[in-house]
Protein backbone atom coordinates (compact mmCIF):
# COMPACT_ATOMS: atom_id res chain seq x y z
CA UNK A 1 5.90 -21.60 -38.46
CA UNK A 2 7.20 -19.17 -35.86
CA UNK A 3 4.78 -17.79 -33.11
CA UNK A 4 5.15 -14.59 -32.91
CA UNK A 5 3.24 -12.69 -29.87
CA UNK A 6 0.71 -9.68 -30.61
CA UNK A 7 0.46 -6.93 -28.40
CA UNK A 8 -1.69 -7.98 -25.98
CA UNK A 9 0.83 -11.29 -25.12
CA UNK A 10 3.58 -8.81 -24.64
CA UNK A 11 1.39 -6.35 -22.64
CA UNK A 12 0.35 -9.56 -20.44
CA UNK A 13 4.30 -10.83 -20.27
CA UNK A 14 5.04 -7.21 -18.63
CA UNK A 15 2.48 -7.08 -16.61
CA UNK A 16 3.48 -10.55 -15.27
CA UNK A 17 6.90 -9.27 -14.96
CA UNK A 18 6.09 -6.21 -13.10
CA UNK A 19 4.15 -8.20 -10.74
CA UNK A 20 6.89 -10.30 -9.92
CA UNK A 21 9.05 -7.30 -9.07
CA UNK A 22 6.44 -5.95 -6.93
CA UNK A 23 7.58 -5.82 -3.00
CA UNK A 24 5.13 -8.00 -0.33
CA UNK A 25 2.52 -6.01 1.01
CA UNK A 26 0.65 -5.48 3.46
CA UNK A 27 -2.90 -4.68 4.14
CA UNK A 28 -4.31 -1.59 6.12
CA UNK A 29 -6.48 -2.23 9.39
CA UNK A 30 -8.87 0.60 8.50
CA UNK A 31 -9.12 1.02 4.98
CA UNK A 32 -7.51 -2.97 3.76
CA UNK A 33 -5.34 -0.90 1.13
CA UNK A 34 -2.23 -2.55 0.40
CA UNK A 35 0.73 -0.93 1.85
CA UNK A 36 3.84 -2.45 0.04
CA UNK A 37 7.28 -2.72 1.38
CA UNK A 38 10.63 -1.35 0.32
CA UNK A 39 12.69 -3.06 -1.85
CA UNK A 40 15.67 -2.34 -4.78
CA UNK A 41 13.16 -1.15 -7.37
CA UNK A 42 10.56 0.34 -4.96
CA UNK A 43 9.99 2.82 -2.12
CA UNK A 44 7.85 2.10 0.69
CA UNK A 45 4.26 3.36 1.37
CA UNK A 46 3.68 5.17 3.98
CA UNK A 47 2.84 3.20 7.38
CA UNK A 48 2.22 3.40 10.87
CA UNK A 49 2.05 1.48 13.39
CA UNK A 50 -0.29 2.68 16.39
CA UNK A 51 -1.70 0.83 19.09
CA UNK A 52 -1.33 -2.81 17.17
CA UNK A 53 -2.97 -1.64 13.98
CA UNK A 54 -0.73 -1.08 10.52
CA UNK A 55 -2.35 1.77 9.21
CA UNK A 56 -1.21 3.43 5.72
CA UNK A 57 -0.75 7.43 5.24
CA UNK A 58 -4.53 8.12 3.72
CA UNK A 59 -5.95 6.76 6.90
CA UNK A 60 -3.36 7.88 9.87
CA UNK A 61 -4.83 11.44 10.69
CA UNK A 62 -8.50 10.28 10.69
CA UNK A 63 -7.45 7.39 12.94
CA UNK A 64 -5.84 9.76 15.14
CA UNK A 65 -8.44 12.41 15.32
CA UNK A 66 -10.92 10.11 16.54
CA UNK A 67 -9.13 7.94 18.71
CA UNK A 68 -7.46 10.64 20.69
CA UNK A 69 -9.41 13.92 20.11
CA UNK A 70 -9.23 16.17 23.39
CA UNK A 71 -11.78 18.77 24.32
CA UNK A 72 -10.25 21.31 25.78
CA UNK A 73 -11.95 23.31 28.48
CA UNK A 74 -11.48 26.81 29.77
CA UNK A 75 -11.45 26.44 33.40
């Protein structure tokens, strides 16, 4: 008799198969999102790199707000 796979096998074969084509990642110092690399099928995230920390584009304008927030004084 021939096996032949339902729809949840072939739903769990892609899935395996997109993980597989999935780029490394990283992970965010702030937030521990992953941020994944470029490679031929994907883009990459958006990342920055600021004083030693990888940070991904949700987190970047928070980190920079309160790490370098000036008050600025009329003199």
């Amino acid at each position: 008799m021939t096996y032949i796979p339902d729809a949840a096998d072939l739903y769990e074969q892609h899935e395996r198969r997109q993980e597989e084509r999935r780029p490394p990642s990283v992970k965010c110092d702030i937030c521990g999102d992953e941020i994944h690399m470029e490679n031929d099928l994907y883009e990459q995230d958006d990342a920055y790199e600021i004083d030693g920390y990888t940070i991904c584009g949700e987190c970047i304008q928070d980190y920079i707000k309160n790490k370098y927030y000036k008050q600025l004084r009329a003199g």
